[in-house]
Protein backbone atom coordinates (compact mmCIF):
# COMPACT_ATOMS: atom_id res chain seq x y z
CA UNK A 1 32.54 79.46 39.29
CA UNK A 2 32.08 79.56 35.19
CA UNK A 3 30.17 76.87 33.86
CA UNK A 4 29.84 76.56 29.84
CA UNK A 5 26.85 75.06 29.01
CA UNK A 6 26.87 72.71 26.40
CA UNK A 7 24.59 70.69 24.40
CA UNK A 8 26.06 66.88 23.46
CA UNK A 9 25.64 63.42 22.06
CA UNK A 10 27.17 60.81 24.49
CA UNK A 11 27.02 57.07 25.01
CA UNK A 12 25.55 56.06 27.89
CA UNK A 13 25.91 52.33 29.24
CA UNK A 14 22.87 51.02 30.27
CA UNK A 15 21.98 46.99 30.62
CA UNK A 16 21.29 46.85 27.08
CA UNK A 17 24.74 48.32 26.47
CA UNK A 18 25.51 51.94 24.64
CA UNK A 19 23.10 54.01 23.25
CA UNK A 20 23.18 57.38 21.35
CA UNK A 21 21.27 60.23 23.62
CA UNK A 22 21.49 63.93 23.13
CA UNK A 23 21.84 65.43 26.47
CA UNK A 24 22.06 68.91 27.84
CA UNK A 25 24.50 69.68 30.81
CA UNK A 26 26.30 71.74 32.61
CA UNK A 27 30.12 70.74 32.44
CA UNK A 28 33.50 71.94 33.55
CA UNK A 29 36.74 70.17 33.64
CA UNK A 30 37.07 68.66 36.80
CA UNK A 31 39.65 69.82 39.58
CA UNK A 32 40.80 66.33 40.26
CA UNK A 33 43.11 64.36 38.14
CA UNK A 34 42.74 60.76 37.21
CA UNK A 35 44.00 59.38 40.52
CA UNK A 36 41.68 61.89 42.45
CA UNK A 37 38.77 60.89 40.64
CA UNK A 38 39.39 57.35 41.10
CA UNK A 39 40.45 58.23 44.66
CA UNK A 40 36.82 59.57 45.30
CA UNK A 41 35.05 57.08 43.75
CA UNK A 42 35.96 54.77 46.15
CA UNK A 43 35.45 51.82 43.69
CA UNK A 44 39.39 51.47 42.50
CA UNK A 45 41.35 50.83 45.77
CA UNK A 46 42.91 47.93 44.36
CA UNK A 47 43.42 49.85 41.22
CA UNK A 48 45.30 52.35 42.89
CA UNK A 49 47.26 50.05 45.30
CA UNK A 50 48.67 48.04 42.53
CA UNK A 51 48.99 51.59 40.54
CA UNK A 52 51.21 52.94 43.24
CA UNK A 53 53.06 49.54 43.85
CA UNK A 54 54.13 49.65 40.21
CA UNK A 55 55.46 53.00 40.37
CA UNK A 56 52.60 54.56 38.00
CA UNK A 57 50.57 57.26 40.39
CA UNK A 58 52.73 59.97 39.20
CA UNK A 59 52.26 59.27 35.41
CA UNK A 60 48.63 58.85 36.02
CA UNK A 61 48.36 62.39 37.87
CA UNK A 62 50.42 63.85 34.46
CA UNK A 63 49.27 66.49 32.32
CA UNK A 64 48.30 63.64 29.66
CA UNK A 65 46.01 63.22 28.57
CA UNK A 66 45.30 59.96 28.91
CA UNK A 67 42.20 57.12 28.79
CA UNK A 68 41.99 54.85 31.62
CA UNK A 69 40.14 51.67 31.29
CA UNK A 70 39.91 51.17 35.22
CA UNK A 71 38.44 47.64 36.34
CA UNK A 72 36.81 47.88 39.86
CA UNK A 73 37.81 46.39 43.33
CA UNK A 74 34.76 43.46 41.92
CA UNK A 75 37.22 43.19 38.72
CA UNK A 76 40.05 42.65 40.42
CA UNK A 77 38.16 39.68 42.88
CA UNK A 78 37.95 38.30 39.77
CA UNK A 79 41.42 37.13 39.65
CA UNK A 80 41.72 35.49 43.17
CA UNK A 81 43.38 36.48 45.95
CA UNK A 82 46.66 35.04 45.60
CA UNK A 83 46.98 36.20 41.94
CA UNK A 84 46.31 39.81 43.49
CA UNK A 85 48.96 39.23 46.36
CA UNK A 86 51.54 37.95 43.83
CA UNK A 87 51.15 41.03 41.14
CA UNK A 88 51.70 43.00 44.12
CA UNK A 89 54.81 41.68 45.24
CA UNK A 90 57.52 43.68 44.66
CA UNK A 91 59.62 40.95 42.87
CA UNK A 92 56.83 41.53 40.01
CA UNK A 93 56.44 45.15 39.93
CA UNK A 94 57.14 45.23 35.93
CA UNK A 95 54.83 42.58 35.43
CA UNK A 96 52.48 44.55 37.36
CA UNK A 97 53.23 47.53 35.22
CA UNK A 98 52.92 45.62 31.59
CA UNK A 99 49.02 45.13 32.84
CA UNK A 100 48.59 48.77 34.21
CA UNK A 101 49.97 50.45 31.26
CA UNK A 102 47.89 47.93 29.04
CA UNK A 103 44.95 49.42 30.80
CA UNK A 104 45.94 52.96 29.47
CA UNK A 105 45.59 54.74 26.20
CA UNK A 106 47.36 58.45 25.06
CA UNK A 107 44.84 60.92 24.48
CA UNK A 108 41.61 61.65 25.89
CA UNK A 109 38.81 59.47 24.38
CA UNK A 110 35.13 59.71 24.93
CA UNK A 111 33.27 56.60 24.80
CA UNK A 112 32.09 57.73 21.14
CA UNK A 113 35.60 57.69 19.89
CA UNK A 114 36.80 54.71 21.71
CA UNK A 115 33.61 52.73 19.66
CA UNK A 116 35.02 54.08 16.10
CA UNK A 117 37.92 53.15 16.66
CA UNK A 118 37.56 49.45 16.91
CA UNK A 119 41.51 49.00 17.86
CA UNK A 120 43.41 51.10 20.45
CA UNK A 121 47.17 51.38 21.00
CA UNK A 122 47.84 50.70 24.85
CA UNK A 123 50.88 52.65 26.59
CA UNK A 124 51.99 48.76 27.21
CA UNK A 125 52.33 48.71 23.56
CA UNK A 126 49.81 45.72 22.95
CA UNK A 127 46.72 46.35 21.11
CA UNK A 128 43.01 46.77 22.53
CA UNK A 129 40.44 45.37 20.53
CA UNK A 130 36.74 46.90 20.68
CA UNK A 131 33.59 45.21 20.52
CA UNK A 132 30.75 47.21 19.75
CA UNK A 133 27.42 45.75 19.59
CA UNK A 134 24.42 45.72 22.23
CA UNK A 135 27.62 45.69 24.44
CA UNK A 136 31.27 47.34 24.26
CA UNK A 137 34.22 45.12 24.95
CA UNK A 138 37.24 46.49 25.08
CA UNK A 139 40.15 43.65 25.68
CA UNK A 140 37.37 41.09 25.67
CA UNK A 141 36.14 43.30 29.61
CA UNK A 142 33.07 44.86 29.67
CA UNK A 143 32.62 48.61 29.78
CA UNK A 144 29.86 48.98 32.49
CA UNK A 145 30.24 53.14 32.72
CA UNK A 146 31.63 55.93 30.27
CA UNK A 147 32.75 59.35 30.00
CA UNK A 148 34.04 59.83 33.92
CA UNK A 149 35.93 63.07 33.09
CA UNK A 150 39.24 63.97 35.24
CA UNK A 151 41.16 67.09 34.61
CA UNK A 152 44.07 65.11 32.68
CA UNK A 153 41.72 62.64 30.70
CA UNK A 154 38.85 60.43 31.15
CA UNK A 155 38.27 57.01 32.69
CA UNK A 156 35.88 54.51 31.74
CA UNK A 157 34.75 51.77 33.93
CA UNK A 158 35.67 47.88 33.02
CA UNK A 159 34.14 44.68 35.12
CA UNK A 160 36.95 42.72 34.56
CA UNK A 161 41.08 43.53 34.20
CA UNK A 162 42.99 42.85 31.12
CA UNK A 163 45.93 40.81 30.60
CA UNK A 164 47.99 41.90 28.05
CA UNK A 165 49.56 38.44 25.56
CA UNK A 166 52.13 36.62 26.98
CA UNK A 167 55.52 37.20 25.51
CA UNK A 168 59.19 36.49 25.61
CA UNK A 169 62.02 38.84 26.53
CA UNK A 170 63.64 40.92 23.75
CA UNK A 171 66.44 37.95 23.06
CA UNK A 172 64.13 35.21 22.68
CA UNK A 173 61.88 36.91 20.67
CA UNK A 174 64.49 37.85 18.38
CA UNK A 175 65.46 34.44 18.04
CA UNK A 176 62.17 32.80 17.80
CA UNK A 177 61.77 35.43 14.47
CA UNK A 178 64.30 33.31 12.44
CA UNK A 179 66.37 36.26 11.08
CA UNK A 180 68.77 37.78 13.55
CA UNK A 181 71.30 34.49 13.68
CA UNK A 182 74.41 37.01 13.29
CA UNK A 183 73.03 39.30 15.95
CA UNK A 184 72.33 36.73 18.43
CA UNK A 185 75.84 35.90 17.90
CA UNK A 186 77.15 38.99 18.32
CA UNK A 187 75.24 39.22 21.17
CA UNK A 188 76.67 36.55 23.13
CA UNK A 189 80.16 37.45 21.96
CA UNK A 190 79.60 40.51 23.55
CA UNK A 191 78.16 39.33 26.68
CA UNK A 192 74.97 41.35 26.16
CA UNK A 193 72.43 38.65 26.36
CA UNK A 194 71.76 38.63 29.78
CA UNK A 195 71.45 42.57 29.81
CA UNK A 196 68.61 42.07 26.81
CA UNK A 197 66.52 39.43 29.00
CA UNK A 198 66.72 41.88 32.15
CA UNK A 199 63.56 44.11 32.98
CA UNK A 200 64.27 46.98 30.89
CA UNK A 201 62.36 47.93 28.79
CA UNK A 202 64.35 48.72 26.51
CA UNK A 203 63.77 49.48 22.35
CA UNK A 204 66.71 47.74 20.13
CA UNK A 205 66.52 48.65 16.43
CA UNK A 206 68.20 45.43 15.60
CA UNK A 207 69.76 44.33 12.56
CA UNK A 208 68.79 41.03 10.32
CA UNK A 209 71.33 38.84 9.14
CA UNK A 210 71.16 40.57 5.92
CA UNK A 211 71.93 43.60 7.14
CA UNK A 212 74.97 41.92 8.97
CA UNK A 213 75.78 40.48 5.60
CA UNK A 214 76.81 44.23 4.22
CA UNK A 215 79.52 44.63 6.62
CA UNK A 216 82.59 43.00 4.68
CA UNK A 217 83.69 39.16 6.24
CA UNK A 218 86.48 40.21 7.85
CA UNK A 219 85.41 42.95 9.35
CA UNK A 220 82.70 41.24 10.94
CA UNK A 221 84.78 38.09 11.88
CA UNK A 222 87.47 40.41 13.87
CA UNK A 223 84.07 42.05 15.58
CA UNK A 224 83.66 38.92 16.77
CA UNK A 225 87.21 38.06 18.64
CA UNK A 226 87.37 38.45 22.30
CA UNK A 227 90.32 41.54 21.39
CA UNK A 228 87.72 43.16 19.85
CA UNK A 229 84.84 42.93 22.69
CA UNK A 230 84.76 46.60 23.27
CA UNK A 231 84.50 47.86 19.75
CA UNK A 232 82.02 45.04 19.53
CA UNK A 233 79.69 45.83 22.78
CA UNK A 234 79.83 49.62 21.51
CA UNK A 235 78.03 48.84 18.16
CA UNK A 236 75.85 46.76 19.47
CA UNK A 237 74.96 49.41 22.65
CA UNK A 238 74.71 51.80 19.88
CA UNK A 239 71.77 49.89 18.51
CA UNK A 240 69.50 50.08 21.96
CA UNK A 241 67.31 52.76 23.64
CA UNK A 242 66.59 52.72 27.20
CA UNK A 243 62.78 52.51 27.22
CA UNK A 244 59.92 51.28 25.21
CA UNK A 245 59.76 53.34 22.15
CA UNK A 246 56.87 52.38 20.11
CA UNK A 247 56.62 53.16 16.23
CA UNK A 248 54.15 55.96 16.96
CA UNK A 249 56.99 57.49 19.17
CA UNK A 250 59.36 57.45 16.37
CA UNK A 251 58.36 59.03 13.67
CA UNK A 252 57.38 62.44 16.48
CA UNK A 253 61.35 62.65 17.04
CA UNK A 254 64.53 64.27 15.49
CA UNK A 255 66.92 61.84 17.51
CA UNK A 256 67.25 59.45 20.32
CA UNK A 257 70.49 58.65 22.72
CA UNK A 258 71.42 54.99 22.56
CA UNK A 259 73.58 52.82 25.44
CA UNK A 260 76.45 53.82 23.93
CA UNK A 261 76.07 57.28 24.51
CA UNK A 262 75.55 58.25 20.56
CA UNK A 263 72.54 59.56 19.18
CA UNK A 264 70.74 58.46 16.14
CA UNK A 265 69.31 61.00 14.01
CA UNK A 266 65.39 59.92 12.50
CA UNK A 267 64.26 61.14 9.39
CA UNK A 268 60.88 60.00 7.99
CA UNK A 269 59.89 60.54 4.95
CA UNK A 270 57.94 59.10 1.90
CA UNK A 271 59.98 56.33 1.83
CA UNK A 272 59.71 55.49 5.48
CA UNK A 273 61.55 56.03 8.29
CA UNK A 274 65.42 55.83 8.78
CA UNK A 275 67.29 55.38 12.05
CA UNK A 276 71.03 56.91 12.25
CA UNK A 277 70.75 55.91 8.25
CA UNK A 278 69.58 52.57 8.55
CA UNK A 279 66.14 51.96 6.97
CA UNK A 280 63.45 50.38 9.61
CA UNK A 281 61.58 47.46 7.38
CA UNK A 282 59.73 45.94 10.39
CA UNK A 283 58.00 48.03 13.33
CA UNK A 284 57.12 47.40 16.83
CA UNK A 285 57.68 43.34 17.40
CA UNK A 286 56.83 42.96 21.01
CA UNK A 287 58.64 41.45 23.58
CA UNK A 288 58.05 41.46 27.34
CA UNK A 289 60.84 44.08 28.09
CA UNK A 290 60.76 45.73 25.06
CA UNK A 291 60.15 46.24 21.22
CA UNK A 292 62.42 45.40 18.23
CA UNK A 293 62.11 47.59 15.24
CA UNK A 294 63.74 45.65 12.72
CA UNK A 295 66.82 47.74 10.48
CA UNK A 296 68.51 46.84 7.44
CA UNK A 297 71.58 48.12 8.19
CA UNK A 298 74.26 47.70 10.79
CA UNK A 299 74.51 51.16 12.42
CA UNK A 300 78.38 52.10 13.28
CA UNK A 301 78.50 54.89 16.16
CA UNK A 302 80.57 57.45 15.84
CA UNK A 303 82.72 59.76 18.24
CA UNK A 304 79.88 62.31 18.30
CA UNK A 305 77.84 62.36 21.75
């Protein structure tokens, strides 16, 4: 076996917390992938029971890479037992999922990056806040190790688990904003709402009642007519992604397929990013199945699949 020797400044937790420390080592990407290594440790089991009860192993063992911020079997005592038995249930397997992915960042970052940062983007979609100081917080836990390297990323150790902000479902949160009246309207006309509070997640790009208020009256008061349903469900389909498509996500693709079937063609540009024409004003309000990216236009679908 190869090994490339390098010399390298790391962080290195100690009780006094991080510390710069030039260190010489022999290194080589490790065979195992993040699962493996946790796997060996033998310090995540509940990690990785509640990983493969929310239906994550696989992504975990991707090609990445990815940062896991893994609390320990002691972390997760910290909850209680009957918190622990209830995320695992499978009745709350996208609950369990919300705090698993909020646990995980894209990329592979060293404990030197993750302290410059200051704020990470979680896969969940919330964001992690970093403490740096004689300590590193990260989500208000405690990083107690750094720098575990797996072949698809890195994992660093937390003594407590995170719980990403409680929110509301994609509907409510839409309403509780103040400016989607029309679309909540259209919504229920439509007999969408229900579909919009399920698990999901899904990603609606969703209209304000301004942008409702460019469609001419009577076009939108014959949208909303129970003759008219299927036009109306169409349109509205034709403004949702299956998924959770953060703003980050966006602006890296040409197009996405909606409900409906359609796809909407992105363009970003000086001016900002546009959405099968419609210009995106607000990004990434986060719901509990979901993110709204708020458009200023209603987007009409067209025959085109």
């Amino acid at each position: 076996m190869n090994f490339l020797r390098i010399t390298s400044t790391v962080l290195l937790v100690s009780s006094t917390g991080l510390s710069a420390q030039t260190v010489e080592a022999a290194a080589t990407r490790p065979a195992a992938d993040i699962v493996g290594v946790a796997t060996e440790s033998g310090s995540f089991k509940t990690l990785l029971a509640a990983a493969k009860a929310a239906g994550m192993v696989e992504a975990l063992q991707g090609k990445g890479p990815l940062t896991l911020f893994a609390p320990t079997d002691a972390a997760f005592e910290k909850l209680g037992k009957k918190t622990i038995d209830s995320l695992l249930d499978p009745k709350n397997k996208a609950k369990l999922a919300a705090i698993l992915s909020f646990h995980v960042v894209p990329g592979e970052l060293k404990a030197a990056k993750v302290v410059s940062a200051g704020k990470l983007q979680s896969l969940q979609g919330e964001p992690l806040t970093v403490e740096a100081g004689k300590q590193v917080k990260v989500g208000g836990a405690l990083v107690t190790k750094t720098d575990i390297p797996a072949k698809n990323g890195v994992i660093h150790v937390l003594d407590s688990v995170m719980l990403p902000p409680e929110r509301q479902d994609i509907v409510a949160t839409a309403q509780a904003a103040g400016s989607f009246a029309t679309l909540a309207k259209a919504l229920q006309a439509g007999d969408l709402v229900e579909a919009l509070q399920g698990e999901g997640p899904f990603t609606v790009f969703a209209p304000t009642d301004a942008a409702f208020a460019k469609l001419d009256s009577a076009t939108l008061e014959g949208l909303l007519r129970p003759e008219n349903k299927d036009k109306l469900v169409a349109i509205l389909k034709s403004h949702v992604v299956s998924g959770r498509v953060l703003a980050r996500d966006v602006v890296d693709l040409r197009d996405v397929r909606t409900l409906s079937g359609n796809r909407l063609a992105i363009v970003a540009g000086e001016e900002g990013v546009r959405v099968g024409g419609a210009k995106v004003v607000q990004t990434d309000v986060l719901a509990n199945n979901g993110v709204i990216h708020v458009i200023d236009t209603v987007i009409v679908p067209t025959t085109d699949k």
